[in-house]
Protein backbone atom coordinates (compact mmCIF):
# COMPACT_ATOMS: atom_id res chain seq x y z
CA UNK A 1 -213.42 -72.36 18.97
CA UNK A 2 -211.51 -69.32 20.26
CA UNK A 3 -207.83 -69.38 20.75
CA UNK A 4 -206.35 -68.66 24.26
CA UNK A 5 -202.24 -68.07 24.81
CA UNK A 6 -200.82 -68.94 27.77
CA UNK A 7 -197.21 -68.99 28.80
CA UNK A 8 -195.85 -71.95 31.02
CA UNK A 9 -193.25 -71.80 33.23
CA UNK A 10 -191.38 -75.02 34.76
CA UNK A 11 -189.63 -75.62 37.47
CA UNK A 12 -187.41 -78.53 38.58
CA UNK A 13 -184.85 -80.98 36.63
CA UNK A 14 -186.02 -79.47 33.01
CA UNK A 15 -183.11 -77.99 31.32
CA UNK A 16 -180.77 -80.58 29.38
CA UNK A 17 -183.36 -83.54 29.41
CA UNK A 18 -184.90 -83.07 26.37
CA UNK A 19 -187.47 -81.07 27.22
CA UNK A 20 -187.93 -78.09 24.64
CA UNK A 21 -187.59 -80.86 21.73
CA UNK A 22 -190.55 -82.81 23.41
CA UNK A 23 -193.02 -79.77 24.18
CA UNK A 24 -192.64 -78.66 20.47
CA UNK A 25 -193.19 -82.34 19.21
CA UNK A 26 -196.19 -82.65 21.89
CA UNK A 27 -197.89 -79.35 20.46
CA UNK A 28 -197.36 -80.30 16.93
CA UNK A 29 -199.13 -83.76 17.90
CA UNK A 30 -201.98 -81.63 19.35
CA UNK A 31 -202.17 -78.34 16.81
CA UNK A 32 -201.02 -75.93 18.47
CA UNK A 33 -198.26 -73.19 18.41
CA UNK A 34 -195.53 -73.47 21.23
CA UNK A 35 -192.42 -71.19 21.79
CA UNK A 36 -190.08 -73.10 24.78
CA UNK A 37 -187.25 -71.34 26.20
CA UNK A 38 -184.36 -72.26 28.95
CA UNK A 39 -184.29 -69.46 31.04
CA UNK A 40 -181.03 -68.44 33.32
CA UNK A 41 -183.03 -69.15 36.16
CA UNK A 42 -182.64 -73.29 35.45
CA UNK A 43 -186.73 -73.09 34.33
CA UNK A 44 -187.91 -73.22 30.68
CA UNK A 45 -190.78 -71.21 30.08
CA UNK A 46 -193.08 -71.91 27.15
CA UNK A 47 -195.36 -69.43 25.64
CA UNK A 48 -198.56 -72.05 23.64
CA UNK A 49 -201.49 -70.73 21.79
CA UNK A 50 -204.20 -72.75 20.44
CA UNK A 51 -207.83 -73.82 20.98
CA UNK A 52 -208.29 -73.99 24.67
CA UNK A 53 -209.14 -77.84 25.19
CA UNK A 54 -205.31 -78.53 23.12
CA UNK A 55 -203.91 -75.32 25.40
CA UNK A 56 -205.37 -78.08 28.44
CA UNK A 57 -203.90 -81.05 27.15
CA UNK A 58 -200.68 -79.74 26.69
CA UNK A 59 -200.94 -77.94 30.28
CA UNK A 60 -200.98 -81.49 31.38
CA UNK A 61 -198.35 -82.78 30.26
CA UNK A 62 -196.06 -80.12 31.22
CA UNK A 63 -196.62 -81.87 34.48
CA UNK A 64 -194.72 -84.32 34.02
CA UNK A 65 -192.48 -83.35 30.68
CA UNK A 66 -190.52 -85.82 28.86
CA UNK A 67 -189.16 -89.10 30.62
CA UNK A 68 -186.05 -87.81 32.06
CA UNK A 69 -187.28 -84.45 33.29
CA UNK A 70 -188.28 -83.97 36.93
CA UNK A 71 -190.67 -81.40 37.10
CA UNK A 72 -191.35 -80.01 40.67
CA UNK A 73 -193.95 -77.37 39.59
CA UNK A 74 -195.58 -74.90 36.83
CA UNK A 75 -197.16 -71.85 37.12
CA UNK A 76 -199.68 -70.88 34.40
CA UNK A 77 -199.95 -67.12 33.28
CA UNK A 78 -203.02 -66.51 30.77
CA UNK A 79 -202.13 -64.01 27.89
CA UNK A 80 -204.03 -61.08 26.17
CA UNK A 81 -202.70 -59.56 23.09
């Protein structure tokens, strides 16, 4: 299966709630490589590469982050090397 690399960018209540600890912990879980940062902008912004169904998955749950985040949006940016 070919691997894709996307970065993620998140908007809302997502910096200081545990957020970069859970989306490396949530790509190990699924196999894939993730980079978070916070950004100065209040956003984290995660670059993931991987097979394209984990990529999904972990799309997903970016939704929604960890427990205490509040995530109001994402926007999705596909990557070529």
């Amino acid at each position: 299966m070919a691997l894709i690399k996307v970065k993620i960018k998140i908007y809302g209540i997502v910096q200081g709630v545990f957020f970069r600890v859970s989306a490396v912990d949530k790509a190990n879980e699924l196999g894939i490589a993730c980079e978070p940062k916070n950004m100065p902008d209040n956003t984290i912004e995660i670059v993931v590469e991987g097979n394209e169904e984990n990529v999904s998955r972990f799309t997903e749950w970016c939704k929604t982050g960890p427990n205490l985040a509040k995530v109001e949006k994402i926007e999705v940016i596909h990557e070529t090397d």
